[in-house]
C-alpha atoms as a PDB file:
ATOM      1  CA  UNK A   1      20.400 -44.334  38.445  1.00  0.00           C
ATOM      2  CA  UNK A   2      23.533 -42.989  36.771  1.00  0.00           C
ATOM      3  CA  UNK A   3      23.288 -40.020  34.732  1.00  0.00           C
ATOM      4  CA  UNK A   4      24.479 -40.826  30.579  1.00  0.00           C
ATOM      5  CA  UNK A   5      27.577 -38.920  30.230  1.00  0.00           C
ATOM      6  CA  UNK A   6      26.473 -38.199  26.545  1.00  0.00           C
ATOM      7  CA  UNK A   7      23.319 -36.618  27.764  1.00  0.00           C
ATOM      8  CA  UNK A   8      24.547 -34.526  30.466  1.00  0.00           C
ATOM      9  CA  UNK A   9      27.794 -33.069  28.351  1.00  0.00           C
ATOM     10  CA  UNK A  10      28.062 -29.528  28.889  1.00  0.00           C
ATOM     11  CA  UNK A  11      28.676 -28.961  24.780  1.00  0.00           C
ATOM     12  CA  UNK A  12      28.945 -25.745  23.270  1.00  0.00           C
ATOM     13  CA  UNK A  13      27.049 -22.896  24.524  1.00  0.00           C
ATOM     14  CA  UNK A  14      25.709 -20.217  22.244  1.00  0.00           C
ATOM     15  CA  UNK A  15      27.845 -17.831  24.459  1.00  0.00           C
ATOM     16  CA  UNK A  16      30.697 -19.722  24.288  1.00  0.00           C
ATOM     17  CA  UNK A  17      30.180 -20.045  19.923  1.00  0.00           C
ATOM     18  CA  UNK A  18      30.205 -16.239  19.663  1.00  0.00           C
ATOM     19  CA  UNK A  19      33.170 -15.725  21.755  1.00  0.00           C
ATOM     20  CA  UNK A  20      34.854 -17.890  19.357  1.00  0.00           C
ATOM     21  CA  UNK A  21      33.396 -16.894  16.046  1.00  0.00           C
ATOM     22  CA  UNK A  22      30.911 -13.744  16.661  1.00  0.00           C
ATOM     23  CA  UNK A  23      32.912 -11.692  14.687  1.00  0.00           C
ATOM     24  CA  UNK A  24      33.679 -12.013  10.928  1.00  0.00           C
ATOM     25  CA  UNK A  25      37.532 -11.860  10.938  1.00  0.00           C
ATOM     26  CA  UNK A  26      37.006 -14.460  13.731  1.00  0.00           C
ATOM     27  CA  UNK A  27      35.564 -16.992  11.044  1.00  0.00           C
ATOM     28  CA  UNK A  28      37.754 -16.134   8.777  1.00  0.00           C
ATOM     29  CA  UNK A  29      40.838 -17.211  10.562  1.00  0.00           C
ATOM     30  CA  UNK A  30      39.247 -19.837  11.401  1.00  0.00           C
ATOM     31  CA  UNK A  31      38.369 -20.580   8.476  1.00  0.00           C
ATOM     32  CA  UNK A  32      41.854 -19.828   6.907  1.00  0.00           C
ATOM     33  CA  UNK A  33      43.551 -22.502   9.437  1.00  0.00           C
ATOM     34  CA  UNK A  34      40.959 -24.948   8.445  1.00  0.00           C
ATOM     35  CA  UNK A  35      41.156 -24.883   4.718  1.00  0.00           C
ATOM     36  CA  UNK A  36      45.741 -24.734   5.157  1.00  0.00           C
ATOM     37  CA  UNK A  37      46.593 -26.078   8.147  1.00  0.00           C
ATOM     38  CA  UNK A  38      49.964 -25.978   7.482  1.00  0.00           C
ATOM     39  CA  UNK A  39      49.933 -22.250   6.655  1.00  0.00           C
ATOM     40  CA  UNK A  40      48.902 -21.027   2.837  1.00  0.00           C
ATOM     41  CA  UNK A  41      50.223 -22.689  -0.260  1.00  0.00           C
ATOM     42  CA  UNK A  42      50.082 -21.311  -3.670  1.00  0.00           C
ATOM     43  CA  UNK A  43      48.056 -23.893  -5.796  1.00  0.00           C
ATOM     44  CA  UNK A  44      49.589 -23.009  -8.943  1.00  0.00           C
ATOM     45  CA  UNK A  45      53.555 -23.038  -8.013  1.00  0.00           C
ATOM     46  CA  UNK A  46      53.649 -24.171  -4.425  1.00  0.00           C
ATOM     47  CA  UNK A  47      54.956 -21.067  -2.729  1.00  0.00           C
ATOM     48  CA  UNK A  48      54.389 -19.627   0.731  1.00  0.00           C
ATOM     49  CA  UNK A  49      54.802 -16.279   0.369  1.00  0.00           C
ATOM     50  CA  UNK A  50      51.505 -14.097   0.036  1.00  0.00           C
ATOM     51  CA  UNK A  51      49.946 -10.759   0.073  1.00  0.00           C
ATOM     52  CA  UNK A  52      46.536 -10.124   0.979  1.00  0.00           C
ATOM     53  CA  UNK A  53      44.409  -7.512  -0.863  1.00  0.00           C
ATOM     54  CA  UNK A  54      41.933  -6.166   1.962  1.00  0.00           C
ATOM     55  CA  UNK A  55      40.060  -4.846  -0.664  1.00  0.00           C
ATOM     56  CA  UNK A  56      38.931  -7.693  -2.726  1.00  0.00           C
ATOM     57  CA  UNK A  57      39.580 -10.090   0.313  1.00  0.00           C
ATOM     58  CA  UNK A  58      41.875 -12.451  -2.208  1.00  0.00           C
ATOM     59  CA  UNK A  59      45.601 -13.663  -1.423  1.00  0.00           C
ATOM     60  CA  UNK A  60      48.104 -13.246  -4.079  1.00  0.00           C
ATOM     61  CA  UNK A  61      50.915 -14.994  -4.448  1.00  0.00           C
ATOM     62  CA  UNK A  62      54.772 -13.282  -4.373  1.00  0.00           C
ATOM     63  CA  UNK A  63      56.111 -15.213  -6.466  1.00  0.00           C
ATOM     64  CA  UNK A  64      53.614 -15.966 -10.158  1.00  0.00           C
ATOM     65  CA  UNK A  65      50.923 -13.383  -8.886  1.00  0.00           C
ATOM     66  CA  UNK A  66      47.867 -15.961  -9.233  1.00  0.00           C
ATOM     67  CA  UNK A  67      44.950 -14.700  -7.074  1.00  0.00           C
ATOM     68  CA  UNK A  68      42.534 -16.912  -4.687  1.00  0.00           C
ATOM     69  CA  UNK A  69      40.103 -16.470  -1.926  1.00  0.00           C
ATOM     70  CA  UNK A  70      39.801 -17.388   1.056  1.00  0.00           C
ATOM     71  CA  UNK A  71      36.576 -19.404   0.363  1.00  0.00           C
ATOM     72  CA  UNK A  72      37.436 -20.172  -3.305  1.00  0.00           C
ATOM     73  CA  UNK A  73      37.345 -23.918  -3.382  1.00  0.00           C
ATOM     74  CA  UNK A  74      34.971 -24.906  -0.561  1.00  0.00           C
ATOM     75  CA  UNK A  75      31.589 -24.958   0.132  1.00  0.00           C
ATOM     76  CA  UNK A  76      30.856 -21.623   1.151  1.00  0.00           C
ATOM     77  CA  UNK A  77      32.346 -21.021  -2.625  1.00  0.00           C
ATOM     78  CA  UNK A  78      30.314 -17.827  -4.227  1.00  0.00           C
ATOM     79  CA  UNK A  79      28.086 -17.428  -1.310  1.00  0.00           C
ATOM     80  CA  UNK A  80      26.791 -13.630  -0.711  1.00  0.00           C
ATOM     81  CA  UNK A  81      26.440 -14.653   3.181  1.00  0.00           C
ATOM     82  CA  UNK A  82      28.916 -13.548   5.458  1.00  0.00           C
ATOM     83  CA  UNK A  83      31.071 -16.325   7.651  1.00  0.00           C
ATOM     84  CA  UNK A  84      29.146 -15.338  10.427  1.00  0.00           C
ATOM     85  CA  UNK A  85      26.015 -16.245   9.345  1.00  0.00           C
ATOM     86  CA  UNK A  86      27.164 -19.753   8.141  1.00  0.00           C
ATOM     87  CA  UNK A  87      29.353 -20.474  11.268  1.00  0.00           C
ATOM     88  CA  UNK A  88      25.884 -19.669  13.126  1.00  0.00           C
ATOM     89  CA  UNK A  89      23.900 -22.445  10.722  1.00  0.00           C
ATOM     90  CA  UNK A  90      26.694 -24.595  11.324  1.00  0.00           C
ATOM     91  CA  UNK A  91      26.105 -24.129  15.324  1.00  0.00           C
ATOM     92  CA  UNK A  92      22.444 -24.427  15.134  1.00  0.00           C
ATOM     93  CA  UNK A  93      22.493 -27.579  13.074  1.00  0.00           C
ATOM     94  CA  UNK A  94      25.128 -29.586  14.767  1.00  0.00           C
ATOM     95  CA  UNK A  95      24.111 -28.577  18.862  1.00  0.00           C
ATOM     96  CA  UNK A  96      20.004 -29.781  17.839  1.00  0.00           C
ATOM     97  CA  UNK A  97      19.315 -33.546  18.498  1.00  0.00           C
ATOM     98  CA  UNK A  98      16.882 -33.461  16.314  1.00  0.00           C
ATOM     99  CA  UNK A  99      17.836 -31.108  13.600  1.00  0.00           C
ATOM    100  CA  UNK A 100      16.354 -27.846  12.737  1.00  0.00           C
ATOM    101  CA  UNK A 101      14.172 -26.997   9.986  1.00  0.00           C
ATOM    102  CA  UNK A 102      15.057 -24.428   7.555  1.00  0.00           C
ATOM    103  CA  UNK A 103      11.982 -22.047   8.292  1.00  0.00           C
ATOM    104  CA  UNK A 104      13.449 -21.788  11.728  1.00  0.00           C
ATOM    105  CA  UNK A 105      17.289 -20.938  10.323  1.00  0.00           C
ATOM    106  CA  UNK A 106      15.670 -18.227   8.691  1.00  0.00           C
ATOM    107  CA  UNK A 107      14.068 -17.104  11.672  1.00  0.00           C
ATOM    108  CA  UNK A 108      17.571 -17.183  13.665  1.00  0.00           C
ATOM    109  CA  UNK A 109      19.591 -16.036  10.743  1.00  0.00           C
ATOM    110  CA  UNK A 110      17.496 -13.107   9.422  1.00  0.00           C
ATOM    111  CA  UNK A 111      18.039 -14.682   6.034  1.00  0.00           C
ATOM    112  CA  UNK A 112      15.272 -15.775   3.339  1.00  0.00           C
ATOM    113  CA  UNK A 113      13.660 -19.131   3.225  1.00  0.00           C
ATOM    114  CA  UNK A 114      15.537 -19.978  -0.207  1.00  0.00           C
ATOM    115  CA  UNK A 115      18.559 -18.902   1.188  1.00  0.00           C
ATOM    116  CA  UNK A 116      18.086 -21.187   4.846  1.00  0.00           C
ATOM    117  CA  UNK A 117      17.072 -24.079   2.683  1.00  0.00           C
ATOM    118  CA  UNK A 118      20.204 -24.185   0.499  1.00  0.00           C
ATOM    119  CA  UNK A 119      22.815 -23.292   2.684  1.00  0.00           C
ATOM    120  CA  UNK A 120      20.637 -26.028   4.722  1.00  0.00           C
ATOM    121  CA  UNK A 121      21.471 -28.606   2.077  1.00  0.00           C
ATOM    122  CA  UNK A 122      25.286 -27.493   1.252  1.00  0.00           C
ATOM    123  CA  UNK A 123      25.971 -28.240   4.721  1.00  0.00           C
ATOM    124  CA  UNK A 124      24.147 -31.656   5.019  1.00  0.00           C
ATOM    125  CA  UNK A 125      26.138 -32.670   1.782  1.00  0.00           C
ATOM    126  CA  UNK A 126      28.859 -31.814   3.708  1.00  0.00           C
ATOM    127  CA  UNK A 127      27.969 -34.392   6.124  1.00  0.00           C
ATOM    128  CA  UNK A 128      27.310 -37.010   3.854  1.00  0.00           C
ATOM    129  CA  UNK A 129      30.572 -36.787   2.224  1.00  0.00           C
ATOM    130  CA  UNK A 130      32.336 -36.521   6.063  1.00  0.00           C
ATOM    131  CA  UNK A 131      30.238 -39.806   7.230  1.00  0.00           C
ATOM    132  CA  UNK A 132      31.152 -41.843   3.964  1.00  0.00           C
ATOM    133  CA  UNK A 133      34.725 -41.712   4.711  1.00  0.00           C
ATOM    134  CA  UNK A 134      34.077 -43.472   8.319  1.00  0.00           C
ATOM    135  CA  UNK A 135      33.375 -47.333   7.291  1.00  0.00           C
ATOM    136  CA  UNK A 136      31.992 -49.474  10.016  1.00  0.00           C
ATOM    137  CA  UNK A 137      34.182 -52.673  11.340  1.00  0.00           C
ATOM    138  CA  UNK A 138      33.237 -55.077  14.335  1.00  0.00           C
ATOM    139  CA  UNK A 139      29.868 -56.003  15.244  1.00  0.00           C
ATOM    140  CA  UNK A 140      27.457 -54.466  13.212  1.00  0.00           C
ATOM    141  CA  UNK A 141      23.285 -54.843  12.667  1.00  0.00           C
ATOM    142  CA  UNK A 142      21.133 -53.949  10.143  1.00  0.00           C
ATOM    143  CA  UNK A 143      17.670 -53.381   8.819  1.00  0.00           C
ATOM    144  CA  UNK A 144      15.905 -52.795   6.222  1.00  0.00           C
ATOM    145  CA  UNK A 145      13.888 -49.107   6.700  1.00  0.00           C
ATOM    146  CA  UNK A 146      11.344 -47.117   4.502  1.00  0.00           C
ATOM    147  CA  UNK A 147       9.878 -43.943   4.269  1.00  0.00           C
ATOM    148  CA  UNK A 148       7.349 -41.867   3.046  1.00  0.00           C
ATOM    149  CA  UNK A 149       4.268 -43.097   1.482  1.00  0.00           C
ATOM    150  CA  UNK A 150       0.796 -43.213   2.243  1.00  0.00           C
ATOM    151  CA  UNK A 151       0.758 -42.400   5.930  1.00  0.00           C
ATOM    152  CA  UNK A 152      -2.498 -44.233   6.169  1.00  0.00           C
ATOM    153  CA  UNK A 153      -4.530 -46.561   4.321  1.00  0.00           C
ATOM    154  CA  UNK A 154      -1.408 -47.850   2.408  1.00  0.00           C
ATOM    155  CA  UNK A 155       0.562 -50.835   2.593  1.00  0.00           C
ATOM    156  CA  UNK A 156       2.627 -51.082   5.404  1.00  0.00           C
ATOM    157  CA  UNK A 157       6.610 -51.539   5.247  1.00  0.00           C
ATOM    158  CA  UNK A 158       8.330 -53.855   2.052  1.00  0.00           C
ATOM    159  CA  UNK A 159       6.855 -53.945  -0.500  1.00  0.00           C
ATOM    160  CA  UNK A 160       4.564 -50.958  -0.075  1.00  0.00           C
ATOM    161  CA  UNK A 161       4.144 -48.215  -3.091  1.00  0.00           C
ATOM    162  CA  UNK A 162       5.498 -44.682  -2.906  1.00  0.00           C
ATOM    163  CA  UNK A 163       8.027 -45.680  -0.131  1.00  0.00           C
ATOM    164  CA  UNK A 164      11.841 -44.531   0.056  1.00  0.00           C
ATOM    165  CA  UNK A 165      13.988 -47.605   1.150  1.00  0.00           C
ATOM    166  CA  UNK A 166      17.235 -46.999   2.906  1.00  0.00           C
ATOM    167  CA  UNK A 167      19.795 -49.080   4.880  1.00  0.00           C
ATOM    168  CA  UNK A 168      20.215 -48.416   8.983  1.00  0.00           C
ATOM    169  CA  UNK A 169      23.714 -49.677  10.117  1.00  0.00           C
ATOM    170  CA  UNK A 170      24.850 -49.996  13.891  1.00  0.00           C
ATOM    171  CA  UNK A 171      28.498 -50.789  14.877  1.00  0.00           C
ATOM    172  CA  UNK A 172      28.518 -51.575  18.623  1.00  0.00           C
ATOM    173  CA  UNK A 173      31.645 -52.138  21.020  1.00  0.00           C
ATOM    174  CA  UNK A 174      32.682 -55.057  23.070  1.00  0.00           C
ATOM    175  CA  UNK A 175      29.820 -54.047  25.502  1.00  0.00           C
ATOM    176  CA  UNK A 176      26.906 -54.008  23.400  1.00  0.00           C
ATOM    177  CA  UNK A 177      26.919 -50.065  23.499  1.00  0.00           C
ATOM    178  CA  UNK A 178      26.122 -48.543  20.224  1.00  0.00           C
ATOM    179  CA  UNK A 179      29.232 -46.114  18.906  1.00  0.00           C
ATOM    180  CA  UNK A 180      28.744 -45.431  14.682  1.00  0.00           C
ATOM    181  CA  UNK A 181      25.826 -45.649  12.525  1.00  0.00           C
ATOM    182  CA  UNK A 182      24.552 -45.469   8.860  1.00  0.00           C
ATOM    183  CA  UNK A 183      21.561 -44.657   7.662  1.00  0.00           C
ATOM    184  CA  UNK A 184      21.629 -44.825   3.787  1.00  0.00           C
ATOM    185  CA  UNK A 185      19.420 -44.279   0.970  1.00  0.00           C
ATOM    186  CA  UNK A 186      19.339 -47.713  -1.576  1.00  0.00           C
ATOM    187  CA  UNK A 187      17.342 -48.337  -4.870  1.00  0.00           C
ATOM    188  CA  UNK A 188      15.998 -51.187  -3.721  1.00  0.00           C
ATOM    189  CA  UNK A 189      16.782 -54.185  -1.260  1.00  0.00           C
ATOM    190  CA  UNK A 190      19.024 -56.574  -3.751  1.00  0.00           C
ATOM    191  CA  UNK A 191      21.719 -58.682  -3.456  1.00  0.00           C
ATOM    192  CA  UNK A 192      23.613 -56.370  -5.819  1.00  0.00           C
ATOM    193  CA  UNK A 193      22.394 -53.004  -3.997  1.00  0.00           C
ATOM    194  CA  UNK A 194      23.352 -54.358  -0.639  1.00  0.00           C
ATOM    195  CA  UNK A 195      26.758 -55.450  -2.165  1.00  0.00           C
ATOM    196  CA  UNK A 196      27.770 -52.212  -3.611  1.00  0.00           C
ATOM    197  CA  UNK A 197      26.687 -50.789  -0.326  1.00  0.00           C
ATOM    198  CA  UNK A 198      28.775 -53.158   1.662  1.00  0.00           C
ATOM    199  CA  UNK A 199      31.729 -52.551  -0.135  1.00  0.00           C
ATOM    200  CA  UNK A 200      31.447 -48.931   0.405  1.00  0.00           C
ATOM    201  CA  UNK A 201      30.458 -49.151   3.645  1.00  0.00           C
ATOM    202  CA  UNK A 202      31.899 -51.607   5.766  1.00  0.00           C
ATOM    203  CA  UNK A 203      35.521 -52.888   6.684  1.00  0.00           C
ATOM    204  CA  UNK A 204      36.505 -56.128   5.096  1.00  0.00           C
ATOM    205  CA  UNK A 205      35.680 -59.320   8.095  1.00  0.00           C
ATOM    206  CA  UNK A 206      33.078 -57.327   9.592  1.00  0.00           C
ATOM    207  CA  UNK A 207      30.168 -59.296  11.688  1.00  0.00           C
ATOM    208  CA  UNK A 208      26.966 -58.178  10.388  1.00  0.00           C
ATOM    209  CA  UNK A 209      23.534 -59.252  11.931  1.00  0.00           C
ATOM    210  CA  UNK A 210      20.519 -59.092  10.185  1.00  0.00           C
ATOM    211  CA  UNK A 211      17.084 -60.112  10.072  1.00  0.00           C
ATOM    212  CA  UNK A 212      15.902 -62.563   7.189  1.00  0.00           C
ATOM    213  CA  UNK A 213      15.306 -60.939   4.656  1.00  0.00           C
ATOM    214  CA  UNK A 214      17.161 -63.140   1.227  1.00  0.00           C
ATOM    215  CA  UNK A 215      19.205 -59.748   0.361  1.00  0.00           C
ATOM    216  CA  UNK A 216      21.302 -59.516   3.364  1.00  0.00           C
ATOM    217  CA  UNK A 217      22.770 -62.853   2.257  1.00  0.00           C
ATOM    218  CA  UNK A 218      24.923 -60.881  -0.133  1.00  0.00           C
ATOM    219  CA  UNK A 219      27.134 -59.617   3.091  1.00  0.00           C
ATOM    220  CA  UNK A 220      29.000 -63.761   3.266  1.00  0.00           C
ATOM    221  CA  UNK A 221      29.590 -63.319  -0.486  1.00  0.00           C
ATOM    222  CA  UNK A 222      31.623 -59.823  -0.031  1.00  0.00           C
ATOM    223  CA  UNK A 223      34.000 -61.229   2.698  1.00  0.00           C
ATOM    224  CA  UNK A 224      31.924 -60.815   5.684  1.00  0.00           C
ATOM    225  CA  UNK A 225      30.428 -63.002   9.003  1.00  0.00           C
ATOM    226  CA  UNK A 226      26.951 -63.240   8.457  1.00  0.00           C
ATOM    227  CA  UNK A 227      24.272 -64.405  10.983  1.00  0.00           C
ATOM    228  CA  UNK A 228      20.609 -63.867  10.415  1.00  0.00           C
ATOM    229  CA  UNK A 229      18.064 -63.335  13.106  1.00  0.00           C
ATOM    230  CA  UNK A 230      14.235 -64.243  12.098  1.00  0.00           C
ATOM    231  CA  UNK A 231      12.274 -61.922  13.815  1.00  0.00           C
ATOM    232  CA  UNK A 232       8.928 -61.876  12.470  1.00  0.00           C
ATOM    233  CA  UNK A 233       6.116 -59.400  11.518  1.00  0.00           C
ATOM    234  CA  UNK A 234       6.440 -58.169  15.597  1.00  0.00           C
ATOM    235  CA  UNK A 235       4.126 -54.615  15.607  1.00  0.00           C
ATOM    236  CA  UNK A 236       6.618 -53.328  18.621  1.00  0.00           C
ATOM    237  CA  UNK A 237       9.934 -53.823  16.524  1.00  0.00           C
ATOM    238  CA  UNK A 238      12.138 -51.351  19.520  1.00  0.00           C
ATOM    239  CA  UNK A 239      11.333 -54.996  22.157  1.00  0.00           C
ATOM    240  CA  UNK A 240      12.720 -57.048  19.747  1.00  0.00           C
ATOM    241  CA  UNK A 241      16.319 -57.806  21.875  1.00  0.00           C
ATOM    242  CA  UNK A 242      18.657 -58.403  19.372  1.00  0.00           C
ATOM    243  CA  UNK A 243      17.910 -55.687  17.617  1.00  0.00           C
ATOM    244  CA  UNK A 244      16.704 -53.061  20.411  1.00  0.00           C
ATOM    245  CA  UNK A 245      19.509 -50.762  20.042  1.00  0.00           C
ATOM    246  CA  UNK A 246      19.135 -50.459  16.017  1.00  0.00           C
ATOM    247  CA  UNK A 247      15.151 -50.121  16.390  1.00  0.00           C
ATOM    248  CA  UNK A 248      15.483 -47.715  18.756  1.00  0.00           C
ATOM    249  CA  UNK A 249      17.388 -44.977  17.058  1.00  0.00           C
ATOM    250  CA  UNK A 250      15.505 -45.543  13.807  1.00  0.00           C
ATOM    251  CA  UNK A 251      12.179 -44.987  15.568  1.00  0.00           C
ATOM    252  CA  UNK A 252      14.021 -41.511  16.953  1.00  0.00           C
ATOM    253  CA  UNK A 253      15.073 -40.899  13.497  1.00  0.00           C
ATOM    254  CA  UNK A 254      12.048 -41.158  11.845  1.00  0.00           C
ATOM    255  CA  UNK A 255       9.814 -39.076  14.913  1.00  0.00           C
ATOM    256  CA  UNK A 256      12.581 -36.484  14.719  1.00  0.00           C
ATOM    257  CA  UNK A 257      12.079 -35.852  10.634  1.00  0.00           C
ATOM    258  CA  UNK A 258       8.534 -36.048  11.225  1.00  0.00           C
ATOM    259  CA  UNK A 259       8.801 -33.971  14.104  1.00  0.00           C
ATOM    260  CA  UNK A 260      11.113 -31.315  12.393  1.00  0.00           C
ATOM    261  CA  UNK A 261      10.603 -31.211   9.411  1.00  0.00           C
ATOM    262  CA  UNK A 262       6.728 -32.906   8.802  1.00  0.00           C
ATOM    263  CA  UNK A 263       8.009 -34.420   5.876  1.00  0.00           C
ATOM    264  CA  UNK A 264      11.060 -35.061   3.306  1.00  0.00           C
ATOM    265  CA  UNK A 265      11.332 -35.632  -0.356  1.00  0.00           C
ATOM    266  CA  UNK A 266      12.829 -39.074  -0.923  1.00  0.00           C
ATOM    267  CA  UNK A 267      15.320 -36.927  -3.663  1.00  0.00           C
ATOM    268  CA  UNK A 268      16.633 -35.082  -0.391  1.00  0.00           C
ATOM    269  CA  UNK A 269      16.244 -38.081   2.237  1.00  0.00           C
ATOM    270  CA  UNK A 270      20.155 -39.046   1.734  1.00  0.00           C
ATOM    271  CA  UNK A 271      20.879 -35.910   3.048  1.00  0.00           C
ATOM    272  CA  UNK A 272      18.672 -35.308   5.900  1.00  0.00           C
ATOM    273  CA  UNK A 273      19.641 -39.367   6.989  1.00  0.00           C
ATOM    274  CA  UNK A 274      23.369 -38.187   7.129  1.00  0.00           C
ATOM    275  CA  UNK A 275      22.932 -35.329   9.124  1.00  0.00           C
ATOM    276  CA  UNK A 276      21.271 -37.372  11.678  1.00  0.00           C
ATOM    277  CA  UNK A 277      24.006 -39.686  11.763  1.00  0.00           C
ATOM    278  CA  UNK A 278      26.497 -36.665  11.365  1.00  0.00           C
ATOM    279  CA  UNK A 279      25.476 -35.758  14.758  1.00  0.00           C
ATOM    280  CA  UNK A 280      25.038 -39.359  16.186  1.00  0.00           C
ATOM    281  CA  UNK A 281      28.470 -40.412  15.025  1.00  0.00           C
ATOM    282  CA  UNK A 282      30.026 -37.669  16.815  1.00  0.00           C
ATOM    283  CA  UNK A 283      27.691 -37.024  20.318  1.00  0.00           C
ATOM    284  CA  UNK A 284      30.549 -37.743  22.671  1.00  0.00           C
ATOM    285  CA  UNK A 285      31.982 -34.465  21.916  1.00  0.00           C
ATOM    286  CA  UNK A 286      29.674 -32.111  20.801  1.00  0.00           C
ATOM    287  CA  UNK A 287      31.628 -29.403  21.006  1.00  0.00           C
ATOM    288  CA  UNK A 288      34.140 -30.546  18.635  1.00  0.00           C
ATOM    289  CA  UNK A 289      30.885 -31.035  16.341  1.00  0.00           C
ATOM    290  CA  UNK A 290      31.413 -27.239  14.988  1.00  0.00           C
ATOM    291  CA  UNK A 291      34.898 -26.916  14.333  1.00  0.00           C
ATOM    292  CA  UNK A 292      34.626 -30.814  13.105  1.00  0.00           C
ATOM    293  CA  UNK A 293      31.996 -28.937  10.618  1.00  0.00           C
ATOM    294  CA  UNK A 294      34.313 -25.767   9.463  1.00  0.00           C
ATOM    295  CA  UNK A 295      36.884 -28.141   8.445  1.00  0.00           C
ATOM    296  CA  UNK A 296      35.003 -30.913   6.259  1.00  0.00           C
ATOM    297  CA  UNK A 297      33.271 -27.283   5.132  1.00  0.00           C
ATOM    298  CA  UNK A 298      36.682 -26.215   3.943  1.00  0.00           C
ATOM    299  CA  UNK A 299      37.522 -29.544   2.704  1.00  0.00           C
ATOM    300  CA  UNK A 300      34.487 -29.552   0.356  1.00  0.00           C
ATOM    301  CA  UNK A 301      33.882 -28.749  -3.146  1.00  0.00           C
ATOM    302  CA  UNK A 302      31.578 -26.210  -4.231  1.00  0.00           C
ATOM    303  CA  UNK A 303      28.323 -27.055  -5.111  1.00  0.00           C
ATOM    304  CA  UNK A 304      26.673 -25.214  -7.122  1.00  0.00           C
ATOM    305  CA  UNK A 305      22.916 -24.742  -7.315  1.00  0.00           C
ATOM    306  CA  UNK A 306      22.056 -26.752 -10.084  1.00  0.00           C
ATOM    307  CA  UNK A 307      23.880 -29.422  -8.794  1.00  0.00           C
ATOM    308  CA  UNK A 308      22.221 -28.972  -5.568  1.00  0.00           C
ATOM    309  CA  UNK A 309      18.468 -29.137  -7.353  1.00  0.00           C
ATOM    310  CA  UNK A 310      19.032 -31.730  -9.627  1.00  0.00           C
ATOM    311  CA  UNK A 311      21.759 -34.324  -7.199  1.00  0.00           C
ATOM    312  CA  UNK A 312      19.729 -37.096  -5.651  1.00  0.00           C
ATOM    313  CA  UNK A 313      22.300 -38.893  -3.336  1.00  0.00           C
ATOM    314  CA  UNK A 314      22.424 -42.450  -3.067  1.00  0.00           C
ATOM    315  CA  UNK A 315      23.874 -45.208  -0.426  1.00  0.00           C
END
């Protein structure tokens, strides 16, 4: 049988991530090359020319004076971590298949548990906003998916109180194999939902396959192919053909955040769903994964922490 070239990569060894950013000036160049890759520009006037105060870490520029930091502007933005400590979340999070809860980052980082779960939650915003930018094109499937709930004695699936319902996407190549997918958090499963969701989402002429369900028919209005599949009330939905590929990594998904994590808030579900497909979108290489994660890192806004407690992400 021949081996899966995605599950046999070498990646990036924990040896190999310290040789490269065990050290705090270490992560801060690399952070510096990631946040001006063309070398630093003042914001304010445009020049080139800097000093650098070692004493208040800030660069100053020669020419109007104005100040900034190196992580001004980004998401590690009025942190009281050092790099090294997020570079290290950012390798533990991106190198686990099925994530890692923030009880163990604490564990690993020596950090407390409100301090894992928040720097936790910057970085799978992060994610979010890296995976929106990718839309899908080509042959794509989706399903309808829902979480949370009664786990027993409850209504099963649409319809059913309490549950969190959110959109899985799959874009597969010529060959059937899967390459991108979606997974996104909706109000509800309506022509207008799935249309705003499309739009976002997908490249115009796509060819999306679906099951029946009257919603999805919003997809031929939006400029795209459309076929439906009926597929039934089947109880083993990953043997269903046409859709075995899609069915499959949902059912990983949703053992993995059960697995993981035991459980997650439908306010924080967006962000736990794009960190799963952060890492899915991006398996071929994962050990471009972390330095893939400094620079959307350096590319982000802050986020404060009221913005962190009260955001609940959609699509």
């Amino acid at each position: 049988m021949k081996r899966s070239r995605v599950q046999f990569q070498k990646g990036l060894s924990l040896q190999q991530f310290l040789s490269k950013y065990g050290q705090e000036e270490q992560c801060q160049r690399a952070l510096f090359r990631a946040k001006w890759p063309n070398g630093w520009t003042c914001q304010h006037c445009g020049s080139k020319e800097f000093y650098t105060l070692k004493v208040r870490q800030l660069y100053q520029c020669k020419h109007c004076r104005s100040q900034t930091s190196l992580i001004s502007g980004t998401i590690f933005a009025a942190t009281k971590l050092p790099l090294t400590t997020w570079f290290l979340a950012i390798f533990f999070i991106t190198q686990a298949k099925e994530g890692i809860a923030a009880l163990n980052l604490r564990r690993y980082l020596g950090i407390s548990d409100t301090a894992a779960l928040r720097l936790k939650h910057k970085l799978q915003s992060v994610m979010k906003n890296a995976d929106d930018t990718l839309k899908l094109h080509g042959l794509i499937q989706i399903d309808d998916v829902y979480w949370g709930g009664k786990s027993r004695g409850g209504k099963r699936g649409r319809g059913a109180p309490g549950k969190s319902p959110f959109v899985a996407a799959l874009s597969r190549n010529t060959k059937g194999h899967p390459i991108h997918i979606r997974l996104s958090r909706v109000k509800a499963f309506s022509s207008v939902a799935i249309k705003d969701w499309a739009d976002q989402h997908l490249q115009p002429l796509s060819i999306v396959i679906s099951d029946g369900l009257g919603c999805f028919r919003s997809f031929e209005t939006c400029g795209h192919i459309h076929h439906s599949i009926i597929t039934g009330d089947s109880k083993d939905p990953e043997k269903i053909k046409p859709f075995r590929w899609l069915n499959t990594i949902i059912g990983n998904v949703k053992n993995a955040i059960r697995g993981t994590y035991h459980g997650v808030s439908k306010k924080h579900l967006s962000r736990y769903l794009a960190e799963f497909s952060f890492r899915f979108n991006r398996r071929f290489r994962m050990e471009l994964m972390v330095p893939a994660l400094i620079t959307f890192s350096a590319k982000s806004k802050p986020l404060p922490q009221h913005h962190l407690r009260l955001a609940e992400d959609w699509s």
